[in-house]
N, C-alpha and C. Protein backbone atom coordinates (compact mmCIF):
# COMPACT_ATOMS: atom_id res chain seq x y z
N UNK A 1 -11.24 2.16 1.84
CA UNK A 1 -10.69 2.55 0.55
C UNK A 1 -11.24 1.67 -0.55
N UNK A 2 -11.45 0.62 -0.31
CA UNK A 2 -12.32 -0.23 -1.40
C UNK A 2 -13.20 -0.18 -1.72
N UNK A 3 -13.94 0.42 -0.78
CA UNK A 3 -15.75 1.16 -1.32
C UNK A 3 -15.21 2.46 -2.13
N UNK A 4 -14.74 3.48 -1.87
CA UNK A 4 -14.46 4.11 -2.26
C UNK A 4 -13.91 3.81 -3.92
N UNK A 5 -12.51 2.98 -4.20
CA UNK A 5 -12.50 2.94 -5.23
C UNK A 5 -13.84 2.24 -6.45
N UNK A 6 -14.22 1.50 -5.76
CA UNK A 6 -15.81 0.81 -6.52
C UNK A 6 -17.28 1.36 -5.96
N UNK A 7 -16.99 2.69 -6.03
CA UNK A 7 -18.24 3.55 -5.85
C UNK A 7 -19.66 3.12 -6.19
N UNK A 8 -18.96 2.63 -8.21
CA UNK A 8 -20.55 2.42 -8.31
C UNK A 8 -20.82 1.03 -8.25
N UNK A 9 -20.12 0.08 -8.26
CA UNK A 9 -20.60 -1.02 -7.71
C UNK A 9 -20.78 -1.12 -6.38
N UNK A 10 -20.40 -0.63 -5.32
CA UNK A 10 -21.27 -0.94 -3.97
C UNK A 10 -22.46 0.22 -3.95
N UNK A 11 -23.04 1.21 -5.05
CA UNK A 11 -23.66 2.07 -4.96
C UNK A 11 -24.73 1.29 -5.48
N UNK A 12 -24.48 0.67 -6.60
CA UNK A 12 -25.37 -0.37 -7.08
C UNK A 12 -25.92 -1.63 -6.48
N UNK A 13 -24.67 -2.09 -5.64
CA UNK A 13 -24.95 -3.26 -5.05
C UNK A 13 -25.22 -3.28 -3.57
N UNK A 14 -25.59 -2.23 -1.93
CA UNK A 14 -25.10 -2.14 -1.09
C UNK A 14 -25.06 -2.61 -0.11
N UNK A 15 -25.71 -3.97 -0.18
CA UNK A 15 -25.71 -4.95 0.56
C UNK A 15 -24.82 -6.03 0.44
N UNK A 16 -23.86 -5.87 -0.66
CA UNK A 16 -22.99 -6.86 -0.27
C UNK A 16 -21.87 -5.79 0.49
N UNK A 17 -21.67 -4.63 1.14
CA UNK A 17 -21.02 -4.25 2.12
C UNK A 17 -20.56 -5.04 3.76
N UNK A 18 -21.66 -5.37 3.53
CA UNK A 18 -21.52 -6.67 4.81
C UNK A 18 -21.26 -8.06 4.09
N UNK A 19 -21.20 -8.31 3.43
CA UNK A 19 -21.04 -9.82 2.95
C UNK A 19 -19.50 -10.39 3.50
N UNK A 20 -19.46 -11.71 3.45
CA UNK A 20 -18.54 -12.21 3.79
C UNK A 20 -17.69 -12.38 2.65
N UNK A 21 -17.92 -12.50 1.82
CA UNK A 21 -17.57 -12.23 0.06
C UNK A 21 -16.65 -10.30 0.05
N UNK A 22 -17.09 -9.51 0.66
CA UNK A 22 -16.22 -8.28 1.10
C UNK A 22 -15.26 -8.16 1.67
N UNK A 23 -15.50 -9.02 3.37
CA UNK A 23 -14.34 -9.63 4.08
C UNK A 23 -13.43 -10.14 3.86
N UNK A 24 -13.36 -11.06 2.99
CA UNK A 24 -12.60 -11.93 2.30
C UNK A 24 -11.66 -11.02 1.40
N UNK A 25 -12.16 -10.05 0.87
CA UNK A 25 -11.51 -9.48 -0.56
C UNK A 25 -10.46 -8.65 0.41
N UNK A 26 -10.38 -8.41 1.65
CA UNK A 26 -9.24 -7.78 2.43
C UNK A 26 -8.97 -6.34 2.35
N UNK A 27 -9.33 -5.49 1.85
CA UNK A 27 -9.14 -4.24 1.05
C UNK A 27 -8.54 -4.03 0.29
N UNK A 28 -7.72 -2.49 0.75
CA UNK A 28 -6.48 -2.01 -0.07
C UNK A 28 -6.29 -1.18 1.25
N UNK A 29 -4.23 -1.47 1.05
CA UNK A 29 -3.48 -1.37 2.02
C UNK A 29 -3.66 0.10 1.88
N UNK A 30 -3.30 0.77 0.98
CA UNK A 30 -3.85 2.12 1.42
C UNK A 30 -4.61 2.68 2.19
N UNK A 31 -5.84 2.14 2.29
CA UNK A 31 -7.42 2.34 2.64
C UNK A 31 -6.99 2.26 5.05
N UNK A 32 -5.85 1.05 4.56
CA UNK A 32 -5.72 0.74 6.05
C UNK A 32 -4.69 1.61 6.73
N UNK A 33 -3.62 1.91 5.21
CA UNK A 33 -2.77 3.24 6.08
C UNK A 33 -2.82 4.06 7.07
N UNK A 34 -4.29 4.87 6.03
CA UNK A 34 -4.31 6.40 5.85
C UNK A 34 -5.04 6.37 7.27
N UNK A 35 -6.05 5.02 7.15
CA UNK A 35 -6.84 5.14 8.89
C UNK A 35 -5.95 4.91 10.11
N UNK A 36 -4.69 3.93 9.74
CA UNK A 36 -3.91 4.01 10.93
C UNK A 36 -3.28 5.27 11.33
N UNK A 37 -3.02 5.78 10.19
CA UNK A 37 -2.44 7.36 10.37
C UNK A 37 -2.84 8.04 11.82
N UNK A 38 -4.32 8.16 11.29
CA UNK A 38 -5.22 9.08 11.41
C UNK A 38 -5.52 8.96 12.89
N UNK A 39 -5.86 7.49 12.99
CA UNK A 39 -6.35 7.09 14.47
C UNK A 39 -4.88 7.54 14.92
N UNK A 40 -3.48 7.10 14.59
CA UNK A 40 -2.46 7.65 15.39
C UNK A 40 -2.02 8.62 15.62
N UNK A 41 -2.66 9.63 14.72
CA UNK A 41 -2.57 10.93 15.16
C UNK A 41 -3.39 11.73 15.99
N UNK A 42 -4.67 11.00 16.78
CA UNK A 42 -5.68 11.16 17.04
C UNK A 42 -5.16 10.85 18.54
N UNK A 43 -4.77 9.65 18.74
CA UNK A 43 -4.05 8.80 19.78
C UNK A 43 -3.25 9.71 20.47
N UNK A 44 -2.00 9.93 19.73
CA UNK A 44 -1.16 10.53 20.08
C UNK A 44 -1.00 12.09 20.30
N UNK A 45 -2.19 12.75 20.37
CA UNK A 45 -3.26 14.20 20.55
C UNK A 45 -3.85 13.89 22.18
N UNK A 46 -4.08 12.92 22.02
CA UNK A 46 -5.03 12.49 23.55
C UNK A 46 -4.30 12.57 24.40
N UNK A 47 -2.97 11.41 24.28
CA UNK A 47 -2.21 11.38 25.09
C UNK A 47 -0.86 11.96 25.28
N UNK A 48 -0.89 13.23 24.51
CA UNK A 48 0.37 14.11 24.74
C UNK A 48 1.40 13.07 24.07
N UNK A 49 1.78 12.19 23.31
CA UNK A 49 2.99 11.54 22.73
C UNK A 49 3.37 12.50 21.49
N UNK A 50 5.03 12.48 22.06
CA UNK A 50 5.55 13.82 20.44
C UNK A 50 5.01 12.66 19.46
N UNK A 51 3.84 13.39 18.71
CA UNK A 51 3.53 13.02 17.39
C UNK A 51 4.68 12.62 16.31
N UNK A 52 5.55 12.90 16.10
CA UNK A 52 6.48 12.97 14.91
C UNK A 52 7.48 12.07 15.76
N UNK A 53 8.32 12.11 16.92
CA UNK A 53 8.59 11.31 17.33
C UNK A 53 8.14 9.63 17.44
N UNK A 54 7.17 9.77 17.59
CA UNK A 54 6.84 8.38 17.86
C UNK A 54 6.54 7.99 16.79
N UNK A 55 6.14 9.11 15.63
CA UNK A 55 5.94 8.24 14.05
C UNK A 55 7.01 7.63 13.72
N UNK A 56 8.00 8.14 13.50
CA UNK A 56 9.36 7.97 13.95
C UNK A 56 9.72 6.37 14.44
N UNK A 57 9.64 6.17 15.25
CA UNK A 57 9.87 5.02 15.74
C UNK A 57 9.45 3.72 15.35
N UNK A 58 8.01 3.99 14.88
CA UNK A 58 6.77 3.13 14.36
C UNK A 58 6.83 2.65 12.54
N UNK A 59 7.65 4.04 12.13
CA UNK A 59 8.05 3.81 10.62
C UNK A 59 8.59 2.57 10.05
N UNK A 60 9.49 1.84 10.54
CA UNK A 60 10.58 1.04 10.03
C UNK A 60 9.51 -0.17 10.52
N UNK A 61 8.69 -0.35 11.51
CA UNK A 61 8.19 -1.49 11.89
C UNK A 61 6.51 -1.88 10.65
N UNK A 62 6.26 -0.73 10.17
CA UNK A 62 4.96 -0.66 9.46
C UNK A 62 5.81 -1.37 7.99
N UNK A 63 7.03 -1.01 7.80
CA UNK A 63 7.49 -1.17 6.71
C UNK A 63 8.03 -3.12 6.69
N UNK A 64 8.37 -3.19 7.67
CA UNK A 64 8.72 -4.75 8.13
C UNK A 64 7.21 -5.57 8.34
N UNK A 65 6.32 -4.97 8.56
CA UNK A 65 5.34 -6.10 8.95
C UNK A 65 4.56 -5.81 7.74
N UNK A 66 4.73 -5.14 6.98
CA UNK A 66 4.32 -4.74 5.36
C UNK A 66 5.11 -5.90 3.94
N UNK A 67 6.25 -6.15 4.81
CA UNK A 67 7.10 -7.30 3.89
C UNK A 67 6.83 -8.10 4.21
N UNK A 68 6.31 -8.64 5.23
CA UNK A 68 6.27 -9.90 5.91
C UNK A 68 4.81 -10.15 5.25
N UNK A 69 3.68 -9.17 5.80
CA UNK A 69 2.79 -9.62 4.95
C UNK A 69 1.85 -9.80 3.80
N UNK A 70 2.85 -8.95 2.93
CA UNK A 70 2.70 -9.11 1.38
C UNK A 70 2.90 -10.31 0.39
N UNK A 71 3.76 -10.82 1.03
CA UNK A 71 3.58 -12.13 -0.06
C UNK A 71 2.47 -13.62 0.44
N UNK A 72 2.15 -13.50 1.55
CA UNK A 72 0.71 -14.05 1.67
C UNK A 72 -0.26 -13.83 0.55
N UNK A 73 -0.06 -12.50 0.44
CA UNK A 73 -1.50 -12.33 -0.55
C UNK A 73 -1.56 -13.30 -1.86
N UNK A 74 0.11 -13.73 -1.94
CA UNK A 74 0.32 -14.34 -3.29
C UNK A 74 -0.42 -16.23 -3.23
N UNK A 75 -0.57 -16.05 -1.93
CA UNK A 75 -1.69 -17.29 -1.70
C UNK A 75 -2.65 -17.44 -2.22
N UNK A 76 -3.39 -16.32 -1.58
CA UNK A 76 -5.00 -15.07 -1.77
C UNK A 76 -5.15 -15.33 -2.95
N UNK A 77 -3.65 -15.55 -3.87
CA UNK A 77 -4.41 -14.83 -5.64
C UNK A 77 -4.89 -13.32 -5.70
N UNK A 78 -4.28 -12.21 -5.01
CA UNK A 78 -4.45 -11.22 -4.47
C UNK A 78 -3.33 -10.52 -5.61
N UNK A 79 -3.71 -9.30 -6.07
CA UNK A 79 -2.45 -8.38 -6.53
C UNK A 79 -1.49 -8.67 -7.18
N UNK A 80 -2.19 -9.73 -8.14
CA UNK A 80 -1.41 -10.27 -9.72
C UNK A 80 -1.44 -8.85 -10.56
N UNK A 81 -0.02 -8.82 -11.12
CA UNK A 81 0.10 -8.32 -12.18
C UNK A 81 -0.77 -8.43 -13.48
N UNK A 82 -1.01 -7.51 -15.12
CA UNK A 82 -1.02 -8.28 -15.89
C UNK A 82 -0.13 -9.16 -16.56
N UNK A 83 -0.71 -9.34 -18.11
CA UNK A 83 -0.10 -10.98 -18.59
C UNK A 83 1.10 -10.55 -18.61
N UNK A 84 1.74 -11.69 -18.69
CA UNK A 84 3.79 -11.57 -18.76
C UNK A 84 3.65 -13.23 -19.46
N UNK A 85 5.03 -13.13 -20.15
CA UNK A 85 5.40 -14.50 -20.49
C UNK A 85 4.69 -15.49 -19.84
N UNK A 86 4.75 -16.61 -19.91
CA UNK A 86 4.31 -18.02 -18.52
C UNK A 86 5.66 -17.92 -17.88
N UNK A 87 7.07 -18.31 -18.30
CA UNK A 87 8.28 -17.98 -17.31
C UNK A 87 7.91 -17.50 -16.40
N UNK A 88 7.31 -16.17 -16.23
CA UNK A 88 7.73 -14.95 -15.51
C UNK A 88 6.81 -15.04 -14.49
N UNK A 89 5.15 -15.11 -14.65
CA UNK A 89 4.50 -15.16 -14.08
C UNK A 89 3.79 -16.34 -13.40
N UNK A 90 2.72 -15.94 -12.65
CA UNK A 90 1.70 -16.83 -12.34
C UNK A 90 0.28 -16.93 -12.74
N UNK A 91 0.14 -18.38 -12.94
CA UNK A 91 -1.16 -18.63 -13.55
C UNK A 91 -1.80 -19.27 -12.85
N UNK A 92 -3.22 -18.77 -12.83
CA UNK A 92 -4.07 -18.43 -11.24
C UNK A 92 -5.59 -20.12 -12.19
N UNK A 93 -5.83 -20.42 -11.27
CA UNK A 93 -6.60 -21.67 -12.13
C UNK A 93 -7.83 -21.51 -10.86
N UNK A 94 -7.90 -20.72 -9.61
CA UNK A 94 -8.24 -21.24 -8.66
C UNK A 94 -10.01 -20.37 -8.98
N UNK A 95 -10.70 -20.83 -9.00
CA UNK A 95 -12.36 -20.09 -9.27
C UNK A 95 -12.24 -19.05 -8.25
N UNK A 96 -12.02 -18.88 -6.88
CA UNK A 96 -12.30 -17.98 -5.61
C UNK A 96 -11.92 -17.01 -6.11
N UNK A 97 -10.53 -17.10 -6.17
CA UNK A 97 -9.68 -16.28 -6.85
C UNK A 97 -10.55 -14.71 -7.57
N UNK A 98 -11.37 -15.30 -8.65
CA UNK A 98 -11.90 -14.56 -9.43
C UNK A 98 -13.10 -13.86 -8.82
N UNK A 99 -13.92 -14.86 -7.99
CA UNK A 99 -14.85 -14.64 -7.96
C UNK A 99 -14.79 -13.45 -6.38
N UNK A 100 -13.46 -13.64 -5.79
CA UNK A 100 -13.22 -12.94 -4.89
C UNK A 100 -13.06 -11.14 -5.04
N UNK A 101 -11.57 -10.72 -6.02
CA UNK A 101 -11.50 -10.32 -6.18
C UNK A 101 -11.32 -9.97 -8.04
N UNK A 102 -11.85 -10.93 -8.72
CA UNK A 102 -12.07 -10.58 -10.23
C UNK A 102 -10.31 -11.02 -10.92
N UNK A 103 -9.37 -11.52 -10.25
CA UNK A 103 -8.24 -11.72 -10.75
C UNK A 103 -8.64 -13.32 -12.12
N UNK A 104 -8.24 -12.70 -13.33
CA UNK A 104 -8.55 -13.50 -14.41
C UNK A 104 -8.15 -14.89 -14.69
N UNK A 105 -8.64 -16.27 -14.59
CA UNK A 105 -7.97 -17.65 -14.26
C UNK A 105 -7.03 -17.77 -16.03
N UNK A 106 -6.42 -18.60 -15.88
CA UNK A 106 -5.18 -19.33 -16.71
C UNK A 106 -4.69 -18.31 -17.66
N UNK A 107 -4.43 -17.17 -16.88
CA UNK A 107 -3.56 -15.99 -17.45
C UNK A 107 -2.43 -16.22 -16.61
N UNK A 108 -0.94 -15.98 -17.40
CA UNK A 108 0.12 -15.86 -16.23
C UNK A 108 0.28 -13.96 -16.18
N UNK A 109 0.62 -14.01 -14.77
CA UNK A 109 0.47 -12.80 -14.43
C UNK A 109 1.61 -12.21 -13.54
N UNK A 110 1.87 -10.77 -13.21
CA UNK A 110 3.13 -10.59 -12.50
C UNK A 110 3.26 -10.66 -10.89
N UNK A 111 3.25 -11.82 -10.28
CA UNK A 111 3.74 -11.80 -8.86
C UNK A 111 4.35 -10.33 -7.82
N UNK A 112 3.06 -9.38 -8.20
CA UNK A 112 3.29 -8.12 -7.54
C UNK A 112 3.28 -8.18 -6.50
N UNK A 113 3.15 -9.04 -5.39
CA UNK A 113 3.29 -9.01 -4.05
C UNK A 113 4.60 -9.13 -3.90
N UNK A 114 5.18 -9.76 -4.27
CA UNK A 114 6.56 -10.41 -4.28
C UNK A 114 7.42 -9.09 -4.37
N UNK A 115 6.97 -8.34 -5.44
CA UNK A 115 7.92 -7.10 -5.76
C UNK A 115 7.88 -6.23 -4.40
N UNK A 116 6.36 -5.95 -3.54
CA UNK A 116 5.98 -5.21 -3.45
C UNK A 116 6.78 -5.60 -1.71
N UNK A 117 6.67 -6.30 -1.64
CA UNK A 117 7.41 -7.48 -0.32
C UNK A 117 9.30 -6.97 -0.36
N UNK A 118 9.77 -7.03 -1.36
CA UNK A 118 11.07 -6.77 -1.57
C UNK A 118 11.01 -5.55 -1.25
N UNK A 119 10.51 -4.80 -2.07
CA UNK A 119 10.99 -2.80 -1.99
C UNK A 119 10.50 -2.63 -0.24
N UNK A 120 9.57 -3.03 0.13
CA UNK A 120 9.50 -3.06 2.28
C UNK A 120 10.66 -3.27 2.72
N UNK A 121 11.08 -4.57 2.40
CA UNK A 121 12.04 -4.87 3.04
C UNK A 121 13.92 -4.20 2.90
N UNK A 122 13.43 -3.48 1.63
CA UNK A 122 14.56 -2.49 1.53
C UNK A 122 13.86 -1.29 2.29
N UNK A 123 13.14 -0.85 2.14
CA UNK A 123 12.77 0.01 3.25
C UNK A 123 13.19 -0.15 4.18
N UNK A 124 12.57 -1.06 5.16
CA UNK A 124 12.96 -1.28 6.48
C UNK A 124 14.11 -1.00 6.76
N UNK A 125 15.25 -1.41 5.94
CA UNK A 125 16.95 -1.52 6.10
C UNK A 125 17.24 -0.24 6.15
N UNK A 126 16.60 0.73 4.80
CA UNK A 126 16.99 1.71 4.86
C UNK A 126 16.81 2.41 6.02
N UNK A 127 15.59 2.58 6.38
CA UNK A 127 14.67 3.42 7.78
C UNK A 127 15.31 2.97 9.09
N UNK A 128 15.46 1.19 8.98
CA UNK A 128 16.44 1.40 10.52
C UNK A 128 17.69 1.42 10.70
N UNK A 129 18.53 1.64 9.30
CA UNK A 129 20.05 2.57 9.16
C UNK A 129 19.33 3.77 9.61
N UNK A 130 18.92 4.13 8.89
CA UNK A 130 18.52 5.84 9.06
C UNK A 130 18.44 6.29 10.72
N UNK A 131 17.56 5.34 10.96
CA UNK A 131 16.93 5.75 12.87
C UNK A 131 18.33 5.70 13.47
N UNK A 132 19.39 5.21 13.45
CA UNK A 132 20.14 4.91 14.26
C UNK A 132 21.28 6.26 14.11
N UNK A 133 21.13 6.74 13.07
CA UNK A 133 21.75 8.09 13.04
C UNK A 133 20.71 9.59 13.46
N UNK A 134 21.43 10.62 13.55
CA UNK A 134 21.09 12.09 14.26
C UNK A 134 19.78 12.05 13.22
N UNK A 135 18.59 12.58 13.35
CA UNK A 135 17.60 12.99 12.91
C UNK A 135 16.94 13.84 13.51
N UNK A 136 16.28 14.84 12.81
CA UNK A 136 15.18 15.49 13.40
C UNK A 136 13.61 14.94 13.31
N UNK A 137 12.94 14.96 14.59
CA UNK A 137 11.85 14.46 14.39
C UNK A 137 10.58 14.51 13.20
N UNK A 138 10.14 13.42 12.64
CA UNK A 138 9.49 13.43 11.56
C UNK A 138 10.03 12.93 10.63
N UNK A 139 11.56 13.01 10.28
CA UNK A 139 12.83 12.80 9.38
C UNK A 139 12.24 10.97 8.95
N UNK A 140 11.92 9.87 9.97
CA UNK A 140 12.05 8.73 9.46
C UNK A 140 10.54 8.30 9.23
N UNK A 141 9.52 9.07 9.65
CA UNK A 141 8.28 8.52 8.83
C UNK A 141 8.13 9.36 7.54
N UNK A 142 8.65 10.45 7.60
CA UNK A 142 8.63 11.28 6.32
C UNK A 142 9.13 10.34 5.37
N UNK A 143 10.58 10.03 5.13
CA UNK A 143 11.45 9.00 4.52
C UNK A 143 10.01 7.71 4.23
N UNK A 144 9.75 6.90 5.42
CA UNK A 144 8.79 5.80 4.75
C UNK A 144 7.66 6.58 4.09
N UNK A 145 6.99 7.63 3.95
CA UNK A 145 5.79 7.63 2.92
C UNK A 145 6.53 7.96 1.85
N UNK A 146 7.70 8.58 1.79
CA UNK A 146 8.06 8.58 0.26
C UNK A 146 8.66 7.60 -0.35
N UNK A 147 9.59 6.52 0.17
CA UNK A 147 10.32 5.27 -0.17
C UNK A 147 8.95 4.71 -0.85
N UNK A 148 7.34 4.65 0.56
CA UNK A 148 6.71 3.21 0.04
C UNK A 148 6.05 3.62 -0.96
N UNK A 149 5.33 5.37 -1.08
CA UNK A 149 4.79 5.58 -2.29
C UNK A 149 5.32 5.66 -3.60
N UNK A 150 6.95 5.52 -3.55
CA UNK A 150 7.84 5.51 -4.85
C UNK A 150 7.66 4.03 -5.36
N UNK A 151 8.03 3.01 -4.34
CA UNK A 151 7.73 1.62 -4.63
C UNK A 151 6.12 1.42 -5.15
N UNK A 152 5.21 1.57 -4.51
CA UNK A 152 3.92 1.49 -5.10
C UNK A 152 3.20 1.96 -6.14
N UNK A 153 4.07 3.29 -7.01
CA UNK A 153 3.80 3.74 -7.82
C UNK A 153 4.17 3.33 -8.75
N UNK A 154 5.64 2.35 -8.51
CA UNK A 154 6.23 1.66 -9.33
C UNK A 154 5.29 0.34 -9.82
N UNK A 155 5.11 -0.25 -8.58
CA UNK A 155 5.04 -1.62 -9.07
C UNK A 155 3.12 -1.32 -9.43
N UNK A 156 2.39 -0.30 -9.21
CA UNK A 156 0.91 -0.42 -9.68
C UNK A 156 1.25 -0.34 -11.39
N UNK A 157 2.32 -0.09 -11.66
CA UNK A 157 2.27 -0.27 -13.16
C UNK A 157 2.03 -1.92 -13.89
N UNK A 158 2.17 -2.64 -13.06
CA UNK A 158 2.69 -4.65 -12.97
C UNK A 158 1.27 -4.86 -12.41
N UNK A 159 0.39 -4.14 -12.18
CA UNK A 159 -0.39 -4.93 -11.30
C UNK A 159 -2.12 -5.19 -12.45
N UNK A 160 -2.50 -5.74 -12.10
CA UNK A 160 -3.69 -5.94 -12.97
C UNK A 160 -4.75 -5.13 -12.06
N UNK A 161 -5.64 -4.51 -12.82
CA UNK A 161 -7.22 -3.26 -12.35
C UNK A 161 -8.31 -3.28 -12.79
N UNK A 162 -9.13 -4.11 -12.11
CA UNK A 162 -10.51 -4.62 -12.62
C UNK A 162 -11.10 -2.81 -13.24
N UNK A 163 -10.89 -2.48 -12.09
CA UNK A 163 -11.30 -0.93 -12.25
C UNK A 163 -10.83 0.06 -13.26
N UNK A 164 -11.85 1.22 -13.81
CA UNK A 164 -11.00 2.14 -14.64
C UNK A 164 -10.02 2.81 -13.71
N UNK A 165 -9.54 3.60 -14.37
CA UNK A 165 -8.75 4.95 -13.84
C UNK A 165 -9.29 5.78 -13.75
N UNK A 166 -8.83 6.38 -12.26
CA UNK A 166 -9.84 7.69 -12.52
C UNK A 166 -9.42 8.79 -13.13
N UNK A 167 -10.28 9.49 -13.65
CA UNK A 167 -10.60 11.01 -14.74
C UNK A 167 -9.32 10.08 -15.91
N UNK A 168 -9.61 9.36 -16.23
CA UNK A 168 -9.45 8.90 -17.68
C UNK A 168 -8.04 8.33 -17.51
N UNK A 169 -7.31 8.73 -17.10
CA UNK A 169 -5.85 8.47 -17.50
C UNK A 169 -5.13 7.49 -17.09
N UNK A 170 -3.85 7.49 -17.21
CA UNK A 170 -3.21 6.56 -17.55
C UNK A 170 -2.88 6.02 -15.51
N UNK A 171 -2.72 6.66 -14.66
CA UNK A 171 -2.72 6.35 -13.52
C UNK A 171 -4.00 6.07 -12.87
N UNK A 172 -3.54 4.87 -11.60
CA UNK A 172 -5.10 4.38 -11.37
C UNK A 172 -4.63 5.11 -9.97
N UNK A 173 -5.31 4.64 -9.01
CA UNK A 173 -6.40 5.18 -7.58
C UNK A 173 -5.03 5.16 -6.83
N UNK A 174 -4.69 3.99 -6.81
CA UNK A 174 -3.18 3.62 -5.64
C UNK A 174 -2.24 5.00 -6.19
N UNK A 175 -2.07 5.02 -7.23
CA UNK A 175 -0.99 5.72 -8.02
C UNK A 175 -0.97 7.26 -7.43
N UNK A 176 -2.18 7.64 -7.36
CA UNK A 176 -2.48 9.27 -7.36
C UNK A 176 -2.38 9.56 -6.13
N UNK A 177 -2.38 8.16 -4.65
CA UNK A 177 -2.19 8.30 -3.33
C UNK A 177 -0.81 8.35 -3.13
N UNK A 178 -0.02 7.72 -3.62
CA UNK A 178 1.15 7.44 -3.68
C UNK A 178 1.53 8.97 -3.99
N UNK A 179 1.29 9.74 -5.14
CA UNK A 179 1.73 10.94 -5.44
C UNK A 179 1.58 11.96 -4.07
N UNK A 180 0.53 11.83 -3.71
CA UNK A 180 0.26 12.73 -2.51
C UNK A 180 0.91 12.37 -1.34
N UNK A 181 0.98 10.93 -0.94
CA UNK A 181 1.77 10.44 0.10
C UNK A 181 3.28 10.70 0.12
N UNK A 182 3.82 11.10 -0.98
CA UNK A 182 5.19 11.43 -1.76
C UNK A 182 5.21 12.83 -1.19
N UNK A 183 4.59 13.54 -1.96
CA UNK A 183 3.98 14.89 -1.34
C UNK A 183 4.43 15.66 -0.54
N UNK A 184 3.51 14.96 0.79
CA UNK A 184 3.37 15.18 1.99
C UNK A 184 4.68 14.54 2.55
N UNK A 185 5.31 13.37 2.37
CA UNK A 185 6.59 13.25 3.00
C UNK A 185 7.95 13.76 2.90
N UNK A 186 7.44 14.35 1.12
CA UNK A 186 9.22 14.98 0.68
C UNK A 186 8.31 17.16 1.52
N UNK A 187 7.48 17.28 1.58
CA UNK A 187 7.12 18.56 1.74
C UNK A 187 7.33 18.43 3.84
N UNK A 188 7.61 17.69 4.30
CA UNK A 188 7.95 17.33 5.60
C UNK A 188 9.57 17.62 5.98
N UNK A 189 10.07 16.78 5.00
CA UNK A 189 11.50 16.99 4.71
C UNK A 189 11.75 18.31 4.49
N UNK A 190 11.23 18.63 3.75
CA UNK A 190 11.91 20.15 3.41
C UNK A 190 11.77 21.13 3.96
N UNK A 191 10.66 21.40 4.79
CA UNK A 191 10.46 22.36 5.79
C UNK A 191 10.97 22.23 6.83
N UNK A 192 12.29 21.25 7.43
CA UNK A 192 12.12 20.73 8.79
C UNK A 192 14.14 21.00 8.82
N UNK A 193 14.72 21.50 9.52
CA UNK A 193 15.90 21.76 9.54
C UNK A 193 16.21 20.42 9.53
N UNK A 194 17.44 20.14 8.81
CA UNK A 194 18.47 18.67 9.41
C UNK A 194 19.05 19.00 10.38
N UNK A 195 19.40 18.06 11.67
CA UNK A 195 20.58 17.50 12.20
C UNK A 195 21.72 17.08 12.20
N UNK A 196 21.09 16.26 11.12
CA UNK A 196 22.20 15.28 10.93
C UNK A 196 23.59 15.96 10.53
């Protein structure tokens, strides 16, 4: 997903694709979603596992190890907001920082991991209340793509974007996944009888 959003800089540049300078920059959690998805739906095709069931199960834990490791990044210098008061924010002094992922030095900025760490961890609570009551299968990964793409749509507003937006507007790349990931989880819900 990170090549993707910087098309024309790795189009321009495409040898730093392998660089250790790439590695480092970690992606975008999106980018790692959509492939875990995919491989797990792929997985779980091979080996006969109810697909929706076992998403199911796996939901509340993607959302917990998603809180847990979001505010690391705030180490990284990773997924600063823009400027905010000095109060509010953090002010990044560290050169890597920039040179890693372009985050701007002795600006204070909004500690979006932090936010982004909280709304998981209300997830999680919510999703494993949820599991423990009657559901129909699909019911609790449906629930996490729309909880995390509501949270992420939220907080990409706090977040600082080296990058434009794409086709001009006011939403960037995360934002427009989030819409579709919303999508696809409230369009899951609604086609699917309740239980409960």
């Amino acid at each position: 997903m990170m090549f993707l959003v910087d098309i024309p800089y790795y189009s321009q540049h495409p040898s730093e694709i392998f660089t250790l300078a790439t590695l480092q920059a970690g992606g975008v959690f999106y980018g790692g979603l959509i492939a875990a998805l995919a491989v797990a739906w792929w997985y779980m095709r091979k080996t006969r596992l109810p697909a929706l069931k076992t998403a199911d199960v796996f939901a509340p834990g993607i959302a917990l190890g998603h809180a847990i490791g979001r505010p690391w990044l705030l180490f990284g210098r990773l997924l600063l907001g823009p400027r905010v008061p000095p109060a509010l924010g953090r002010d990044i002094h560290q050169p890597v920082a920039n040179q890693l992922v372009g985050v701007p030095l002795g600006i204070p900025l909004h500690p979006t991991q932090l936010y982004e760490s909280f709304a998981e961890f209300l997830i999680f609570g919510l999703l494993y209340w949820r599991t423990r009551k009657p559901h129909t299968a699909g019911a609790i990964i449906s629930r996490y793509l729309m909880l995390y793409s509501t949270a992420r749509f939220v907080v990409e507003f706090f977040r600082y974007h080296e990058q434009a937006n794409p086709f001009g507007g006011p939403l960037d790349t995360s934002q427009w996944i989030s819409l579709a990931l919303f999508l696809l989880g409230s369009d899951s819900i609604c086609n699917r009888p309740s239980t409960s």
